[in-house]
N, C-alpha and C. Protein backbone atom coordinates (compact mmCIF):
# COMPACT_ATOMS: atom_id res chain seq x y z
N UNK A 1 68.10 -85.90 98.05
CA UNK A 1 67.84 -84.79 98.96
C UNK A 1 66.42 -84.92 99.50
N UNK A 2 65.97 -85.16 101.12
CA UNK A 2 64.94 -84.75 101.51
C UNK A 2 64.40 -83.16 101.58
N UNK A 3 63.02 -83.14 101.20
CA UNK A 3 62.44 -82.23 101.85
C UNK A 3 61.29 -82.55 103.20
N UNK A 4 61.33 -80.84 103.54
CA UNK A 4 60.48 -81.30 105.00
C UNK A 4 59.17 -81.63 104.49
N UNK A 5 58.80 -80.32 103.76
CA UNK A 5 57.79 -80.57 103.10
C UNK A 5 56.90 -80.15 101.90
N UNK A 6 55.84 -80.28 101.30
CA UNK A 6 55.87 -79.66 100.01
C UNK A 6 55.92 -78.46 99.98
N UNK A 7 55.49 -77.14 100.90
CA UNK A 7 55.85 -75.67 100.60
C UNK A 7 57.63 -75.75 100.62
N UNK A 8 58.59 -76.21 101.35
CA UNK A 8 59.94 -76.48 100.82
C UNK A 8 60.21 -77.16 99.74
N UNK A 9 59.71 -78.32 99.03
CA UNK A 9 59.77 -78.68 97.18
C UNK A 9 58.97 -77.48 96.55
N UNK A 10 57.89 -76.82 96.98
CA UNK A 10 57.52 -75.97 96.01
C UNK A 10 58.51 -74.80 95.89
N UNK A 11 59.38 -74.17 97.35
CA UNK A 11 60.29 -72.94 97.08
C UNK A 11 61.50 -73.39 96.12
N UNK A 12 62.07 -74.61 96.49
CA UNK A 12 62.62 -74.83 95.90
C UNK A 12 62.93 -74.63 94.27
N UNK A 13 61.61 -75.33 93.80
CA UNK A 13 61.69 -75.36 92.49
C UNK A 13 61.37 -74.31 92.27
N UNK A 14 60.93 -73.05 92.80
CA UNK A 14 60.54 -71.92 92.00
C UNK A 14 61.71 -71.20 91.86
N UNK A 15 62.85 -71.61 93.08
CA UNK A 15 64.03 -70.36 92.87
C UNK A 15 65.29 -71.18 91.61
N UNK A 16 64.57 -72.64 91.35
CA UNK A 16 65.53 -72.80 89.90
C UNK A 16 65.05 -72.60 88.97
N UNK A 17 63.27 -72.15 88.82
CA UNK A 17 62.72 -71.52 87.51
C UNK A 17 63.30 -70.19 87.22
N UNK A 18 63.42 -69.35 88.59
CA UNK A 18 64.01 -68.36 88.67
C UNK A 18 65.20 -67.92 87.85
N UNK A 19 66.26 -69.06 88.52
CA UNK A 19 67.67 -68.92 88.11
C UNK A 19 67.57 -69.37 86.49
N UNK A 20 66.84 -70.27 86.29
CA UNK A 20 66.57 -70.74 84.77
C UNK A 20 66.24 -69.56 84.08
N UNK A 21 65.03 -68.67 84.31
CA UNK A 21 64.56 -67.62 83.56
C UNK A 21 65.85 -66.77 83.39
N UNK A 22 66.75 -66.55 84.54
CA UNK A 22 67.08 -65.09 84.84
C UNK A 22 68.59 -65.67 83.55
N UNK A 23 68.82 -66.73 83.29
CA UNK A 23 69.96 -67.12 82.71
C UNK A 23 69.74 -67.56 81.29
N UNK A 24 68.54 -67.47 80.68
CA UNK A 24 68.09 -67.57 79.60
C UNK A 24 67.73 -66.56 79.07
N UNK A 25 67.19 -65.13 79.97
CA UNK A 25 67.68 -63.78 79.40
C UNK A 25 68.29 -63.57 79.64
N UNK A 26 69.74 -63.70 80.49
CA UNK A 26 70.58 -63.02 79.51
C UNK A 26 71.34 -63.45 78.63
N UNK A 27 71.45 -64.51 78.41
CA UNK A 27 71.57 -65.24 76.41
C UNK A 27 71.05 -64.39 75.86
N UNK A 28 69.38 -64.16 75.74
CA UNK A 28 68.50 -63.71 74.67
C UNK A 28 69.65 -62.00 74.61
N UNK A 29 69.76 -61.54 75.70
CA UNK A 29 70.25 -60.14 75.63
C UNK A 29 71.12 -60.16 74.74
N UNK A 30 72.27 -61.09 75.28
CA UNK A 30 73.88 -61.11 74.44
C UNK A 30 73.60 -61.58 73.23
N UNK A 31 72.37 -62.05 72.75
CA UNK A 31 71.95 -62.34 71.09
C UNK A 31 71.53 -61.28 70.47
N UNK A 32 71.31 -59.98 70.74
CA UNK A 32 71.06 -59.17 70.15
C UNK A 32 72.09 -58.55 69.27
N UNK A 33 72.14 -57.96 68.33
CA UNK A 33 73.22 -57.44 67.68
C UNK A 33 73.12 -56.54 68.43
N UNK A 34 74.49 -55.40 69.02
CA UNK A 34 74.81 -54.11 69.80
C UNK A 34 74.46 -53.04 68.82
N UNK A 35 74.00 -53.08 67.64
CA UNK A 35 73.73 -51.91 66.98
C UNK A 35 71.68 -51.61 66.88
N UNK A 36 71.50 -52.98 67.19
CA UNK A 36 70.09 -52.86 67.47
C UNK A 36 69.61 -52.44 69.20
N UNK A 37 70.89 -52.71 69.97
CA UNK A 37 70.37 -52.09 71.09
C UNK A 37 69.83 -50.86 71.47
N UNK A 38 69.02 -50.40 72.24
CA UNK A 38 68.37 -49.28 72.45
C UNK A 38 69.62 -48.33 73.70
N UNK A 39 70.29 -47.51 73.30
CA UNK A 39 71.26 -46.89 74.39
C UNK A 39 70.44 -46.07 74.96
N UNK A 40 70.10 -46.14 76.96
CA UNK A 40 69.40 -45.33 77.52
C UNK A 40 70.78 -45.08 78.89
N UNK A 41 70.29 -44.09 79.15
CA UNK A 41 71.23 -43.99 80.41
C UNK A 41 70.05 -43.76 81.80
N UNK A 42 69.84 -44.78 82.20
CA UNK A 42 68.75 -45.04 83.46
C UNK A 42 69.59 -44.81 85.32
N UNK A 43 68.97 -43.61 85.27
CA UNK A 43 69.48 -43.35 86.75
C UNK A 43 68.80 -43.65 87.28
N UNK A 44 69.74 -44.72 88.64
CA UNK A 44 68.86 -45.75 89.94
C UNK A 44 68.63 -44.47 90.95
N UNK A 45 67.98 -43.47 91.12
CA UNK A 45 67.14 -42.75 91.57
C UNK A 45 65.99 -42.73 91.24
N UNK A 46 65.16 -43.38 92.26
CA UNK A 46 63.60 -42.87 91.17
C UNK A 46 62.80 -41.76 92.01
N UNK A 47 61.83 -41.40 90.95
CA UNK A 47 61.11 -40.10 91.11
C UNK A 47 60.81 -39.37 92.04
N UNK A 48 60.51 -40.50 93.31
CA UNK A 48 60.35 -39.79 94.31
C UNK A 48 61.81 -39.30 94.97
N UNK A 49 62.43 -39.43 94.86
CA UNK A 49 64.10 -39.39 95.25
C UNK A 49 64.43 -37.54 94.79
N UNK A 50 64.11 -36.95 93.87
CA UNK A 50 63.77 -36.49 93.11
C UNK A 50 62.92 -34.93 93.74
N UNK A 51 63.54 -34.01 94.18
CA UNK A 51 62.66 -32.47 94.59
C UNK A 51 62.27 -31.92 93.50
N UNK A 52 61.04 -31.00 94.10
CA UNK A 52 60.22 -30.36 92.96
C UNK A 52 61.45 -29.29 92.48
N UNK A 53 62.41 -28.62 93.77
CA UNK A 53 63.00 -27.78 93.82
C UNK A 53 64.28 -27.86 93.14
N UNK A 54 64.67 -29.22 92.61
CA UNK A 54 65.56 -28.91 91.97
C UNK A 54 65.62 -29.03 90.16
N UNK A 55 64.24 -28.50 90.08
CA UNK A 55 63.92 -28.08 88.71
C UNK A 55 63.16 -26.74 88.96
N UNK A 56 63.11 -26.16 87.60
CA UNK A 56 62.45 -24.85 87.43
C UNK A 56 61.98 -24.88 86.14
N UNK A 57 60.14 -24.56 85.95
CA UNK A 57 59.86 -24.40 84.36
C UNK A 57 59.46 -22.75 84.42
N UNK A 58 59.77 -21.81 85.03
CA UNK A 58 59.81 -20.64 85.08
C UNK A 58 60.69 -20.04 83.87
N UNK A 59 59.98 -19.35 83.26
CA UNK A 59 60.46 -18.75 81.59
C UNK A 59 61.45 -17.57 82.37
N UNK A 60 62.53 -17.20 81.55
CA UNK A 60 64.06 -16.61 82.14
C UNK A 60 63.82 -15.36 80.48
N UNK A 61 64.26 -14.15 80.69
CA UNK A 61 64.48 -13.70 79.52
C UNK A 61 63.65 -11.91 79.48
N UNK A 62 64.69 -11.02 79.32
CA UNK A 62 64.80 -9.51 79.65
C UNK A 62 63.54 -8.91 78.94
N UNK A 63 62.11 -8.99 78.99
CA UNK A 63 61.18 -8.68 78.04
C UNK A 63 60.05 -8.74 78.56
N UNK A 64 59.02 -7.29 78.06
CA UNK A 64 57.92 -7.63 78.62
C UNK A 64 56.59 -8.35 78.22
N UNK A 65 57.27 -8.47 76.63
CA UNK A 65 55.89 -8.81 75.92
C UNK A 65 57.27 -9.64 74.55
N UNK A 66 56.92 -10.99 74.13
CA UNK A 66 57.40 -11.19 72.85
C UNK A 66 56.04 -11.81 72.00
N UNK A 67 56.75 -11.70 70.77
CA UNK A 67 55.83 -12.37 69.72
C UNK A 67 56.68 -13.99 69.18
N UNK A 68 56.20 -14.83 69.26
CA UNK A 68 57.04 -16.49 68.51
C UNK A 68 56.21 -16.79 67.19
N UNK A 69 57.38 -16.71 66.40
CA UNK A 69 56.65 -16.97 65.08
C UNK A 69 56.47 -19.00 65.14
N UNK A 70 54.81 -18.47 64.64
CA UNK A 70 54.67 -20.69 64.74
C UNK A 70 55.10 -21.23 63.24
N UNK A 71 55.18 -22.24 62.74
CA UNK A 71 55.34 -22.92 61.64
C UNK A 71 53.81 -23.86 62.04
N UNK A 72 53.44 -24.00 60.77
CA UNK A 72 51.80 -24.41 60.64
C UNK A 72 52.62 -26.16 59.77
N UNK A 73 52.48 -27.21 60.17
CA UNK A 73 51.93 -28.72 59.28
C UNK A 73 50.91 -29.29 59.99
N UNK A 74 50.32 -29.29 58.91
CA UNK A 74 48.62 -29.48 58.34
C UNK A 74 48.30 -29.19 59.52
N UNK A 75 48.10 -29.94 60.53
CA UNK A 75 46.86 -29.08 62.13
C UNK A 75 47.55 -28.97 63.16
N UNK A 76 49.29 -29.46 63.27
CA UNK A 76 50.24 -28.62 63.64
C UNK A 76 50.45 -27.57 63.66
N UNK A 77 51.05 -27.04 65.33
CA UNK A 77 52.00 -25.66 65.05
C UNK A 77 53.16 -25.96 65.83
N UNK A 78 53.81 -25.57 65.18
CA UNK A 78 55.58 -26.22 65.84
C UNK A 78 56.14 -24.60 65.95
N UNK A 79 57.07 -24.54 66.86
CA UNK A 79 57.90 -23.78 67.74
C UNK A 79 59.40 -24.19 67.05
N UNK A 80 60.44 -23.34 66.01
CA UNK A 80 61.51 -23.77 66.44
C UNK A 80 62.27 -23.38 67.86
N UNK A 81 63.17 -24.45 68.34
CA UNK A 81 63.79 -24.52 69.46
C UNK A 81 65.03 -24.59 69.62
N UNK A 82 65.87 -24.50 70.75
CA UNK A 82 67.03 -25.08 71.01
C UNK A 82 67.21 -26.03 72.30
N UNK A 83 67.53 -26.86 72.17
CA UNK A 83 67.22 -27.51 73.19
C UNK A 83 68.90 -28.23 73.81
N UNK A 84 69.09 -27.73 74.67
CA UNK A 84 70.96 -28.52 74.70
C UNK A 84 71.71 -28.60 73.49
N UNK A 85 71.79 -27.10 73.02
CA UNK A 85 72.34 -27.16 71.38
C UNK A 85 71.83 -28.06 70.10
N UNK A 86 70.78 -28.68 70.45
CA UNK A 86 69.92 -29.51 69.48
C UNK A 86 69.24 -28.58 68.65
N UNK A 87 69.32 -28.03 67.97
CA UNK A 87 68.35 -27.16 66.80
C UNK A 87 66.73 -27.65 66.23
N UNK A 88 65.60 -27.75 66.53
CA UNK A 88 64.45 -28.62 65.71
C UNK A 88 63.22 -27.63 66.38
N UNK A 89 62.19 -28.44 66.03
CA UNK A 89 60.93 -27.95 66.41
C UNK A 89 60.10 -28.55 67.36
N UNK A 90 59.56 -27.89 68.26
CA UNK A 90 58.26 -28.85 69.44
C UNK A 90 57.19 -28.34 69.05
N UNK A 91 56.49 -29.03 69.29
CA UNK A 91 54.91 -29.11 68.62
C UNK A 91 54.29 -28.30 69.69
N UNK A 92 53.44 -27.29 69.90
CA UNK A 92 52.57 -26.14 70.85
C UNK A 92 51.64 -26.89 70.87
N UNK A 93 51.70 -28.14 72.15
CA UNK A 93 50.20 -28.84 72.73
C UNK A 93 49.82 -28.51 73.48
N UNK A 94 48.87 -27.86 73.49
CA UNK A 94 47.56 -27.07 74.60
C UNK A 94 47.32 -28.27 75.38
N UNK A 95 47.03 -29.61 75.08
CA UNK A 95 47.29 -30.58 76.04
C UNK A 95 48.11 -31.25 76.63
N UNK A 96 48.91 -30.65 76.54
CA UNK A 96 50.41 -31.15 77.63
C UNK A 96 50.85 -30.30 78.46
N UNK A 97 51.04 -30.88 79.77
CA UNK A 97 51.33 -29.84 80.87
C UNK A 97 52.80 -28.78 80.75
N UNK A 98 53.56 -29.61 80.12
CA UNK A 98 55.28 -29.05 80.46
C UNK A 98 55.28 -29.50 79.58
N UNK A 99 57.17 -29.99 79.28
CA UNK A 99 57.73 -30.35 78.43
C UNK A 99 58.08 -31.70 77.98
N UNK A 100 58.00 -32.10 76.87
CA UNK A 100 57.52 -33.70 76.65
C UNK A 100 59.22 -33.60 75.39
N UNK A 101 60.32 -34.26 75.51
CA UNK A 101 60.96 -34.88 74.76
C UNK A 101 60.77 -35.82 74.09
N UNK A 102 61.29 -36.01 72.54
CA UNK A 102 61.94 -37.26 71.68
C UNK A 102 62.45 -37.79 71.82
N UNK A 103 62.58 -39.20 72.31
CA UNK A 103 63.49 -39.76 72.54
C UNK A 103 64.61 -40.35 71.85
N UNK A 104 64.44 -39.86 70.58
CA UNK A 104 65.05 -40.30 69.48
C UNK A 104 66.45 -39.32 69.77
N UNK A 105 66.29 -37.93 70.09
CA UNK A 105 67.34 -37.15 70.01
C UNK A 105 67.99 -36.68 71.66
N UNK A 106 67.19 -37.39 72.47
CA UNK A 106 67.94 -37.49 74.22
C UNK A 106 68.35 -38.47 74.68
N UNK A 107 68.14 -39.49 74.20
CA UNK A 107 68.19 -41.21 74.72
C UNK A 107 69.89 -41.16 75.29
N UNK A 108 70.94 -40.24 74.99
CA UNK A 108 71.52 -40.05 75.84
C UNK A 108 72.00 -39.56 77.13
N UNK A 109 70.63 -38.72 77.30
CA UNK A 109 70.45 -38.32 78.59
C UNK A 109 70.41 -38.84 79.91
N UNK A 110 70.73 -38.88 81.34
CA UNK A 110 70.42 -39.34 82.13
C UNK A 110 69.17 -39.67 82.50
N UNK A 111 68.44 -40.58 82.14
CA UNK A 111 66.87 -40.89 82.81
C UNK A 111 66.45 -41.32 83.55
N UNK A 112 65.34 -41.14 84.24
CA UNK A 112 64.67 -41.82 85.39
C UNK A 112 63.08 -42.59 84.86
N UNK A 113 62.96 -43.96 84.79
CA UNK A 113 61.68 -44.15 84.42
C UNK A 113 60.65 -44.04 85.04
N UNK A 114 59.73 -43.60 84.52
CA UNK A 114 57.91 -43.13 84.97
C UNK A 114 57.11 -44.37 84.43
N UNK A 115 57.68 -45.50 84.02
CA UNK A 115 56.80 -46.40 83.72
C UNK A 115 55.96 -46.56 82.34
N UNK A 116 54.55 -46.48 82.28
CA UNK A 116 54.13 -46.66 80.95
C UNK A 116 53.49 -45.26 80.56
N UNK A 117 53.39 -44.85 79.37
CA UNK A 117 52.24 -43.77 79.20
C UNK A 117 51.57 -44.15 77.95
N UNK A 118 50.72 -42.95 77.79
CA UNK A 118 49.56 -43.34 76.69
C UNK A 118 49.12 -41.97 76.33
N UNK A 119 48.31 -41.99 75.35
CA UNK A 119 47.13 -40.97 74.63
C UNK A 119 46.26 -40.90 74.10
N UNK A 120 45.42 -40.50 73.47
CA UNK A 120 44.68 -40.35 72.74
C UNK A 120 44.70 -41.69 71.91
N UNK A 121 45.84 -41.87 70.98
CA UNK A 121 46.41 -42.81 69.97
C UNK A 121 46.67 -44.02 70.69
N UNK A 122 46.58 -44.26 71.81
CA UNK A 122 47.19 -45.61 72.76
C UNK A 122 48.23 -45.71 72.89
N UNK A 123 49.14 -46.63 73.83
CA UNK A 123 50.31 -46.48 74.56
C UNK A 123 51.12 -45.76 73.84
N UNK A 124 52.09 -45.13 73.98
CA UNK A 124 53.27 -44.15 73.94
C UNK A 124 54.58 -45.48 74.11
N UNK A 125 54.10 -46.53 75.25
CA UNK A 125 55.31 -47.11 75.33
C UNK A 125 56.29 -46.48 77.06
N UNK A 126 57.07 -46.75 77.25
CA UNK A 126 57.97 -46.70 78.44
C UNK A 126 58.21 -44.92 78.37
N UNK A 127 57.73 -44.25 79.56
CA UNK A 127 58.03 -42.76 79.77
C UNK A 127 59.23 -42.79 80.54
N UNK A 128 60.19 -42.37 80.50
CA UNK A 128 60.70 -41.39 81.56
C UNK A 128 61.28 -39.82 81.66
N UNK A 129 61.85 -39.64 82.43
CA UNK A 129 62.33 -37.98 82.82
C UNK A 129 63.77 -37.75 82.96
N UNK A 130 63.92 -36.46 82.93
CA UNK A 130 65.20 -36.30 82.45
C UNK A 130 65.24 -34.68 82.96
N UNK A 131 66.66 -33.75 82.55
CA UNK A 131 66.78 -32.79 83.14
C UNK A 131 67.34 -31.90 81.53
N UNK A 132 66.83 -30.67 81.38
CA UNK A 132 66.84 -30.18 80.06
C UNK A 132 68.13 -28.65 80.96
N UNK A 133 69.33 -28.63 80.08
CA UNK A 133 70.04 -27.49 80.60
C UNK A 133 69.70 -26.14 80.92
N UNK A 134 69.70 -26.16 79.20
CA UNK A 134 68.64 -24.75 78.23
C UNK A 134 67.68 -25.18 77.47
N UNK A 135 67.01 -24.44 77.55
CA UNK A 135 66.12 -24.52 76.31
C UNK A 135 65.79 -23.05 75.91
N UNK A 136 66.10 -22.81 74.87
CA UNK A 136 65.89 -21.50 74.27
C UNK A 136 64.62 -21.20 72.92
N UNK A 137 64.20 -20.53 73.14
CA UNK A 137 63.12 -20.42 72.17
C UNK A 137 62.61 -18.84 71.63
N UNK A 138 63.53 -18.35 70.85
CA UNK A 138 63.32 -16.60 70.62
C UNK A 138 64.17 -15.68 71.58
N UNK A 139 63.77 -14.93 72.31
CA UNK A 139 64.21 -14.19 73.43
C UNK A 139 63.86 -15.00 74.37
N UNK A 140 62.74 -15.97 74.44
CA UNK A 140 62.64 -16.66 75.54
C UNK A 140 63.43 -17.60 75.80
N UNK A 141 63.76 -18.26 77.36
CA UNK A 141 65.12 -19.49 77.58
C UNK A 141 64.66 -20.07 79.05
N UNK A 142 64.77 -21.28 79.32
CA UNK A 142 64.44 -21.73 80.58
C UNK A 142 66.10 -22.85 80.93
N UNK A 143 65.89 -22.36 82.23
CA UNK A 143 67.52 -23.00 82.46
C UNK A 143 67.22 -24.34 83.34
N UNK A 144 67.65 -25.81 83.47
CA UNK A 144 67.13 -26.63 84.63
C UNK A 144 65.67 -26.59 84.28
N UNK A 145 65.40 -27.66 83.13
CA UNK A 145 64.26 -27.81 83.38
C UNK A 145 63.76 -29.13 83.11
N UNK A 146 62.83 -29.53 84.17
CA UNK A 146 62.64 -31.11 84.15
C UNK A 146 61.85 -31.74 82.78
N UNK A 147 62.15 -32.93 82.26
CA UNK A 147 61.01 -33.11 80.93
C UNK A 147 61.05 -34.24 80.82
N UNK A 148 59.90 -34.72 80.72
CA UNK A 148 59.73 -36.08 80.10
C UNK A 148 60.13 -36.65 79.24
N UNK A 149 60.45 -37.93 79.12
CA UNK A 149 61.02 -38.16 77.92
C UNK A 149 60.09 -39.44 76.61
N UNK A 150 59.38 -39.65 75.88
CA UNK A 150 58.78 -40.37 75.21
C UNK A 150 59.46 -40.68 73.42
N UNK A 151 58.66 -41.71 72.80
CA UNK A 151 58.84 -41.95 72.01
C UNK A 151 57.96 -41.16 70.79
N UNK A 152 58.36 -40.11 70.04
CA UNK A 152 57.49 -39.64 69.53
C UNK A 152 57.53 -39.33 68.14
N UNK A 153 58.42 -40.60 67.59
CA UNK A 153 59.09 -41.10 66.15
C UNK A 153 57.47 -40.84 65.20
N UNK A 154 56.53 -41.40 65.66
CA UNK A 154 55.43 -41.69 65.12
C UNK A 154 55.17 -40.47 64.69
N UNK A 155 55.30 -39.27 65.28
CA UNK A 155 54.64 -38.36 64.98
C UNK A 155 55.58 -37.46 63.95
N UNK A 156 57.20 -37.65 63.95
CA UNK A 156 58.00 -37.27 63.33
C UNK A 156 57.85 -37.51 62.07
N UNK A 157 57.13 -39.47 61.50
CA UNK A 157 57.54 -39.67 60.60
C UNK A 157 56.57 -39.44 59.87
N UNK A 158 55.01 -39.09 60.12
CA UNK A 158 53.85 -38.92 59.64
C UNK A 158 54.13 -37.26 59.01
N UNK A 159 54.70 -36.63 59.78
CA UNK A 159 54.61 -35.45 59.37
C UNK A 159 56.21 -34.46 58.42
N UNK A 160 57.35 -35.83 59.25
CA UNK A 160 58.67 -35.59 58.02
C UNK A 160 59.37 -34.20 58.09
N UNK A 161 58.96 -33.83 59.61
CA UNK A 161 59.98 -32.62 60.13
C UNK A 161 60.71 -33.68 61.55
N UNK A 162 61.64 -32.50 61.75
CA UNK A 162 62.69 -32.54 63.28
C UNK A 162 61.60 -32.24 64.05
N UNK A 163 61.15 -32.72 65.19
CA UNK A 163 60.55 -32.91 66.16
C UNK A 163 60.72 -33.77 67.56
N UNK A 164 61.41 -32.34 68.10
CA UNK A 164 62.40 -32.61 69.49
C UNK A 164 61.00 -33.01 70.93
N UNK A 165 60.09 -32.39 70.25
CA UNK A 165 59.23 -32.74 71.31
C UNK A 165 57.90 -31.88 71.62
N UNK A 166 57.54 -32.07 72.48
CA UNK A 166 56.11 -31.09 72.90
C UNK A 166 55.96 -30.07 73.65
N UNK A 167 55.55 -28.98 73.66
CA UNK A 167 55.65 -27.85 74.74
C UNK A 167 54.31 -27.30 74.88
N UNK A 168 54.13 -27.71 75.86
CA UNK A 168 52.36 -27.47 76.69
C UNK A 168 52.53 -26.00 77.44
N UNK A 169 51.16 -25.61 77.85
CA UNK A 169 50.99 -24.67 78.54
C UNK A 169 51.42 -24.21 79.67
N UNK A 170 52.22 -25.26 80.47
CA UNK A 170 52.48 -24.88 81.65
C UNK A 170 54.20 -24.26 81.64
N UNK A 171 54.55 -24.31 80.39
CA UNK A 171 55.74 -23.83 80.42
C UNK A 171 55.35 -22.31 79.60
N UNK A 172 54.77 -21.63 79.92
CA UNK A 172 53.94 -20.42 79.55
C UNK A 172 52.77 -19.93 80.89
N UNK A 173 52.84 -20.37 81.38
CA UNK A 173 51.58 -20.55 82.79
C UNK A 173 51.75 -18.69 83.34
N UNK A 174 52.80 -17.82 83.28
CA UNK A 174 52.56 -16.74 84.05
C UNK A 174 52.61 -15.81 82.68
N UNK A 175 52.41 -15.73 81.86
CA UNK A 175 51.79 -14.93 80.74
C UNK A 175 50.55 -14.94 79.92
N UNK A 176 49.66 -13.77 79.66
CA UNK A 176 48.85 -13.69 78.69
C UNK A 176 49.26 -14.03 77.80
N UNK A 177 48.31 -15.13 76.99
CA UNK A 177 48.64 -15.67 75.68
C UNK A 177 47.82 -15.32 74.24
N UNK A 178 48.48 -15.18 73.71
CA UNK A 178 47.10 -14.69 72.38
C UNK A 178 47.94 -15.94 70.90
N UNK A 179 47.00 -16.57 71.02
CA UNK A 179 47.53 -17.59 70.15
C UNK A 179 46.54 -16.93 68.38
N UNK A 180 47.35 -16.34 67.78
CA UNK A 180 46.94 -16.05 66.38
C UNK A 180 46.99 -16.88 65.43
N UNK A 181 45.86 -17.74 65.06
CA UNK A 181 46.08 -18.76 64.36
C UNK A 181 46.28 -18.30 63.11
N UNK A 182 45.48 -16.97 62.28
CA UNK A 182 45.44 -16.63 61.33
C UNK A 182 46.96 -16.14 60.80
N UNK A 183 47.82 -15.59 61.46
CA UNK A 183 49.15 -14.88 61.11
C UNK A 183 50.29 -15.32 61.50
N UNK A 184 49.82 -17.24 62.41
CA UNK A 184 51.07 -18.16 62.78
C UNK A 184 51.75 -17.61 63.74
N UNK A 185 51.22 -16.89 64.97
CA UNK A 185 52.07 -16.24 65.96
C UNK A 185 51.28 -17.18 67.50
N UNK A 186 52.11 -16.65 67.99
CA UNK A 186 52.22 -17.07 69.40
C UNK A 186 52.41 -15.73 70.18
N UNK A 187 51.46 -14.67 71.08
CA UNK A 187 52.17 -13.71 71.55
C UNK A 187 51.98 -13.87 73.30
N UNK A 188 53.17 -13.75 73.78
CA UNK A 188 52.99 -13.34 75.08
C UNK A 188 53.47 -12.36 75.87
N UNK A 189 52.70 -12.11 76.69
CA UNK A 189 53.12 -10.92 77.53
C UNK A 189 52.81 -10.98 78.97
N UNK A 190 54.23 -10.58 79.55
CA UNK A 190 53.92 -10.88 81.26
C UNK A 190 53.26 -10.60 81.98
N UNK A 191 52.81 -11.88 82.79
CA UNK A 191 51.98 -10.69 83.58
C UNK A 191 52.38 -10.37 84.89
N UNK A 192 52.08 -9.61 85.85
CA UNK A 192 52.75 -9.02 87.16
C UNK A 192 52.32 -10.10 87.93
N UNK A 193 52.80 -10.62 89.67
CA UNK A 193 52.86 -11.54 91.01
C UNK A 193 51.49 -11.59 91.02
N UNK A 194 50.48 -10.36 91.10
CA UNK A 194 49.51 -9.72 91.06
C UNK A 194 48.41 -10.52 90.60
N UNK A 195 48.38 -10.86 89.18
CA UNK A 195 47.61 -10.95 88.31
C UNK A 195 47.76 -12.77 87.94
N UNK A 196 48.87 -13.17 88.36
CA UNK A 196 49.39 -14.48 88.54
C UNK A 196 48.79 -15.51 89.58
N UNK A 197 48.62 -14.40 90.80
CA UNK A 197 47.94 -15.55 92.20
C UNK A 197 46.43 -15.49 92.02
């Protein structure tokens, strides 16, 4: 076979490194045992595809003021929850915006990946998002609500509770908060359009 010239021998050979790579993973794939595979359900929509509007972290629930009893491990305070009939606890992080999932207990969820994340502790590993039905928590309940999804085994196994995930401030954003560390409460109370803008 002639070529014209070397940028045509160089395409060449790059699209059989190509085909070489792309056919040598997937051997490596089909060598995996299927019980070590990781089951994700990755929806080809990505984020931007995606309206603000068709989520809501707006708290739902007939009340003007509740009290949430916290559970205290060691410098933890965990929230029990319900989360899509999942029963466990999310950890009350003042540094997290919304709602941060386990991926240990959604990985069947429909996801969309966000790529890499990190913290404090260094990478987290592969983020993505997902869509939460209910989430119920006391009298309080949010219906349609968007959440991230991470790996947050690490923190499960250090501390040896159910830990569905994280719940930051912004899923609390239109109530006075009085966080009682001394008596393990959480109290909030609404506040009016008013007092909100």
């Amino acid at each position: 076979m002639k070529f014209r010239s070397i940028h045509d021998s160089f395409t060449i050979k790059f699209i059989i490194v190509t085909i070489f790579a792309f056919v040598a993973g997937l051997k490596i794939q089909a060598s995996i045992p299927p019980g070590d595979r990781q089951q994700i359900n990755i929806n080809p929509l990505s984020p931007s595809q995606i309206k603000p509007s068709d989520f809501s972290d707006d708290p739902l629930g007939d009340f003007l003021s509740i009290t949430i009893p916290l559970k205290r491990v060691g410098r933890l305070f965990l929230i029990e929850a319900n989360i899509d009939n999942q029963i466990g606890n999310l950890i009350f992080d003042t540094g997290s915006s919304g709602l941060v999932l386990n991926k240990t207990y959604f990985r069947k969820n429909i996801m969309i990946s966000k790529g890499n994340g990190g913290g404090i502790t260094g990478a987290i590993g592969d983020v993505y998002c997902t869509n939460v039905d209910r989430l119920q928590i006391s009298d309080l309940y949010y219906e349609n609500v968007k959440a991230d999804v991470a790996d947050l085994g690490h923190i499960e196994n250090r501390r040896g509770v159910k830990i569905l995930g994280l719940f930051g401030l912004n899923m609390i954003k239109n109530f006075e908060i009085v966080f009682d560390v001394n008596n393990s409460e959480l109290q909030l109370n609404r506040l009016d359009k008013k007092e909100t803008g």
